[in-house]
Protein backbone atom coordinates (compact mmCIF):
# COMPACT_ATOMS: atom_id res chain seq x y z
CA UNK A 1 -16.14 -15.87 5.61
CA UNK A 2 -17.42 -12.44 6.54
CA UNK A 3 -15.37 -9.34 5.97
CA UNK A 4 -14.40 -8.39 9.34
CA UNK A 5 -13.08 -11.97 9.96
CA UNK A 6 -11.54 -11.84 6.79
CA UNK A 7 -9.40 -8.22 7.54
CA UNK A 8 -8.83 -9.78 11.17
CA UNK A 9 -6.99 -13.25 9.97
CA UNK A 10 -4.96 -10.97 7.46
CA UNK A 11 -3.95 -8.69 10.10
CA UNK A 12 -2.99 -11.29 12.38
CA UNK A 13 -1.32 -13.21 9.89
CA UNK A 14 0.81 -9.80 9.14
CA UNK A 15 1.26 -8.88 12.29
CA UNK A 16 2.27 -12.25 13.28
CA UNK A 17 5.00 -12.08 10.16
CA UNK A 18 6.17 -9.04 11.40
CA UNK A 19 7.06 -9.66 15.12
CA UNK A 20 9.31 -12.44 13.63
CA UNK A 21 10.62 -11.76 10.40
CA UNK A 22 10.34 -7.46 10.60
CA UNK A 23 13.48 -6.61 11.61
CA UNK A 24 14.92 -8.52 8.81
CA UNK A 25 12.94 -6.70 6.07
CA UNK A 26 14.09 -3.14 4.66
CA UNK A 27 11.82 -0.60 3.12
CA UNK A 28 12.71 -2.27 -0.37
CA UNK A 29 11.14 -5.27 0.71
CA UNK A 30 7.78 -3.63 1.83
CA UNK A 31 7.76 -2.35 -1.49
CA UNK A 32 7.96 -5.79 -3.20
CA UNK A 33 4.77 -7.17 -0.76
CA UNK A 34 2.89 -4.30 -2.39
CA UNK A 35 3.91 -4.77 -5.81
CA UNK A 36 3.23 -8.68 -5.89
CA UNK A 37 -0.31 -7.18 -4.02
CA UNK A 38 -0.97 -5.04 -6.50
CA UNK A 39 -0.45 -7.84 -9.58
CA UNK A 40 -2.66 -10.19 -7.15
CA UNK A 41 -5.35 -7.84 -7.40
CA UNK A 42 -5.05 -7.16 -10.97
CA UNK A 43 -5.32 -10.92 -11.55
CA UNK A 44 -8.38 -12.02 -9.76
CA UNK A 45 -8.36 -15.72 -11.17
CA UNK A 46 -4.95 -16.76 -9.35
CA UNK A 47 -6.56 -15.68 -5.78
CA UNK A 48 -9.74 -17.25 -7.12
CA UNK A 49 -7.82 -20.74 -8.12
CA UNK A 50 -5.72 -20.53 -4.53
CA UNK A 51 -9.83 -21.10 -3.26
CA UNK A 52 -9.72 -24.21 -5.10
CA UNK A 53 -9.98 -27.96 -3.14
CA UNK A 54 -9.66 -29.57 -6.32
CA UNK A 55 -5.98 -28.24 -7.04
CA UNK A 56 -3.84 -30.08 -4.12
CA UNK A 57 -1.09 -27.99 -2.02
CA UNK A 58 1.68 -28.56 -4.18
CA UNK A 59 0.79 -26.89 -6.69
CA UNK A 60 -0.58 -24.14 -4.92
CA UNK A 61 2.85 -24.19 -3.43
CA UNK A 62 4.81 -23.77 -6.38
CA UNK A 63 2.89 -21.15 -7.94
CA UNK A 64 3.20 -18.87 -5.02
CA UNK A 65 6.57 -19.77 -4.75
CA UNK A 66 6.90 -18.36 -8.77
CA UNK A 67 5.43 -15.26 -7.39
CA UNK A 68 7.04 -14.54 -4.98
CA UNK A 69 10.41 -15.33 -6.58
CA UNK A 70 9.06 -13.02 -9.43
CA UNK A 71 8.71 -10.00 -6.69
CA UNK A 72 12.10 -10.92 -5.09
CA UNK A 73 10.25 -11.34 -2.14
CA UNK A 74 12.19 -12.85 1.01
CA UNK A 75 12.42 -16.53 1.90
CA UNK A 76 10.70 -15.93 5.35
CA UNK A 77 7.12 -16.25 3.36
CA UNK A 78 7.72 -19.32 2.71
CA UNK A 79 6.58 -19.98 6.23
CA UNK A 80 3.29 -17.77 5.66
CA UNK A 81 2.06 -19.63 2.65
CA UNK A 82 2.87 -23.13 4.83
CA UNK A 83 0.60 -22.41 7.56
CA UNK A 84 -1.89 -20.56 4.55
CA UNK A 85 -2.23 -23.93 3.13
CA UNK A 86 -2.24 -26.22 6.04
CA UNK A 87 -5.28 -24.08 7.63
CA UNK A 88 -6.79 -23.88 3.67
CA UNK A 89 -6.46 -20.11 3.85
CA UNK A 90 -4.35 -19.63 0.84
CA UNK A 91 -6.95 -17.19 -0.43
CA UNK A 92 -5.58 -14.60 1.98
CA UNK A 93 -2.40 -14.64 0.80
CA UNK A 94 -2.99 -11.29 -1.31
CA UNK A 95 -4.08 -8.93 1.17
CA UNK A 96 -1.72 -10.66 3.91
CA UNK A 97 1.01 -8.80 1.46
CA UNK A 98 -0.59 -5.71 1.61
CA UNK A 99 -0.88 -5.68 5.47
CA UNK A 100 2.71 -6.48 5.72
CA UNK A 101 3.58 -3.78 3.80
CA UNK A 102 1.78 -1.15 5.08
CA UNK A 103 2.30 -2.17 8.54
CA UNK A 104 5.73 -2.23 7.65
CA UNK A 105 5.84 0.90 6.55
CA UNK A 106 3.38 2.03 10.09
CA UNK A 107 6.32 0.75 11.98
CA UNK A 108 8.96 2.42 10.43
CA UNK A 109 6.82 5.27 9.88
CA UNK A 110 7.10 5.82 6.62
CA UNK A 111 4.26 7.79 4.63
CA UNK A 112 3.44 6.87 0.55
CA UNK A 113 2.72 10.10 -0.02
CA UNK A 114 0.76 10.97 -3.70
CA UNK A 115 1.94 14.70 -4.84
CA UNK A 116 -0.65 16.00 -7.39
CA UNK A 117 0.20 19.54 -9.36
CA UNK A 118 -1.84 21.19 -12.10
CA UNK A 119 1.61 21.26 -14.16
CA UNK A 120 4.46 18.92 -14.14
CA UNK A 121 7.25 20.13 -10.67
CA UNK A 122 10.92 20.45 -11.78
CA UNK A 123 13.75 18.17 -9.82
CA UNK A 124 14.14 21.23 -7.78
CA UNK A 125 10.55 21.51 -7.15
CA UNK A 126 10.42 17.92 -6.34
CA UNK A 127 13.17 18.09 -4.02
CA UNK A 128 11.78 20.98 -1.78
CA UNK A 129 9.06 19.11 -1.53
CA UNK A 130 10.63 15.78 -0.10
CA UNK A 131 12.96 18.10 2.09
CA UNK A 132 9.65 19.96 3.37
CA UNK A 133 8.10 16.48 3.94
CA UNK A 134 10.94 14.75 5.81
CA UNK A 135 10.93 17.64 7.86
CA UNK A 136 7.60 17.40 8.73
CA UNK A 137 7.42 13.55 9.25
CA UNK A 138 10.64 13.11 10.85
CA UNK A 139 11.73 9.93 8.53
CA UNK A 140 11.76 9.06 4.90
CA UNK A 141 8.95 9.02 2.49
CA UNK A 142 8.11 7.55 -0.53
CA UNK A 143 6.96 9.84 -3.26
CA UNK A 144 4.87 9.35 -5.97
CA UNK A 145 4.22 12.36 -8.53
CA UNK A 146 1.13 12.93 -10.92
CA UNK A 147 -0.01 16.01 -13.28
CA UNK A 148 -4.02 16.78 -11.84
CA UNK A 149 -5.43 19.75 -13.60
CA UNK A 150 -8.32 19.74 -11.93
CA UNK A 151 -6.36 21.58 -9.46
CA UNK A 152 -5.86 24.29 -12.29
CA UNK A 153 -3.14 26.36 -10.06
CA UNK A 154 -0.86 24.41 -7.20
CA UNK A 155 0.16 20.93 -5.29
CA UNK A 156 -1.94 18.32 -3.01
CA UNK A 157 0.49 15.95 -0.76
CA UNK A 158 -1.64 13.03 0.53
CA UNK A 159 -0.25 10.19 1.78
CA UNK A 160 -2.71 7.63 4.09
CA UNK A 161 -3.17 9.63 7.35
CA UNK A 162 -1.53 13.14 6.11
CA UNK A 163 -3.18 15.82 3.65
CA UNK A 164 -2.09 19.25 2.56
CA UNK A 165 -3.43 20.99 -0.54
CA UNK A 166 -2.97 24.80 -1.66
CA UNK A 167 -4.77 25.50 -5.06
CA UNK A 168 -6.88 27.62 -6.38
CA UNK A 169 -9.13 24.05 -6.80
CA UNK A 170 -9.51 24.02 -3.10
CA UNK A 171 -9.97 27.65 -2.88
CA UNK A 172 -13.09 27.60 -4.86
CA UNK A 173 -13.89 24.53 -2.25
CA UNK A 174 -13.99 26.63 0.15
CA UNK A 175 -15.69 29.32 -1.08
CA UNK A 176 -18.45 27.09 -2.26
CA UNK A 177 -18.55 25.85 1.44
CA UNK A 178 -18.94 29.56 3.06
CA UNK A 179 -21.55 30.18 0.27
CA UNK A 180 -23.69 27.57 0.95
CA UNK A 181 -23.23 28.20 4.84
CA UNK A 182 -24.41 31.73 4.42
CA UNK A 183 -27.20 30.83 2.47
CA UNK A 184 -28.19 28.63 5.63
């Protein structure tokens, strides 16, 4: 199956899961599709044995049930991984979760946004931050925080379609840039 068919079934099949199950799911629930994504794709062989003839659809069945009782996520997939199986696309099943979860999140228009800082940010820090954000997005985020000292002085938020950076990192980016441009 060639890529762009490949991201096309998965979007349909998300998209598909989302006009009938979406206004049932909560933020909490987007975030269990992309953990149980994120363990698919850190364990290669279980997408690899879901490609399997030889194992029959029961068993397929009840070890994506296991996951997805392990990720607490809801009972609605149960119709997903049905019609996975019955049109032998089980295979999909991981990045089906992370469509749903980022569409999810599209929808609601939510951001993940990454916050890198050349030193660790204090709560209060932290919290001007998300206020600044909300603000700026209009609905609730989800942060995630990491020490980058590459940056050497200052903060990067980046979520998937937003970026804003003020260090001296991309200072000396910049002034690289007009260097180079003068030197043209």
């Amino acid at each position: 199956m060639s890529l762009s068919l490949h991201a096309d079934l998965c979007e349909k099949y998300a998209q598909a899961y989302l006009n009938v199950f979406g206004a049932d799911l909560t933020l909490l629930d987007a975030e269990n599709f992309m953990r149980a994504y994120q363990f698919l794709h850190a364990h290669h062989k279980i997408t690899f044995f879901l490609k399997l003839s030889a194992l029959d659809d029961e068993t397929k069945t009840k070890q994506i049930t296991l996951l997805c009782e392990k990720f607490s996520l809801p009972k609605s997939v149960d119709n997903v991984i049905q019609l996975l199986l019955e049109h032998k696309r089980a295979s999909l099943f991981e990045h089906i979760l992370y469509r749903i979860s980022t569409l999810y999140k599209e929808r609601a228009g939510i951001h993940d946004f990454v916050i890198k800082s050349a030193v660790a940010l204090s709560d209060q820090e932290k919290d001007q931050i998300q206020e600044l954000l909300a603000r700026t997005t209009g609905h609730d985020n989800i942060y995630t925080y990491h020490v980058d000292t590459r940056l050497i002085a200052g903060v990067r938020l980046q979520s998937h379609t937003l970026l804003w950076e003020h260090s001296i990192a991309q200072q000396l980016r910049q002034l690289e840039l007009s260097l180079v441009a003068k030197g043209n």
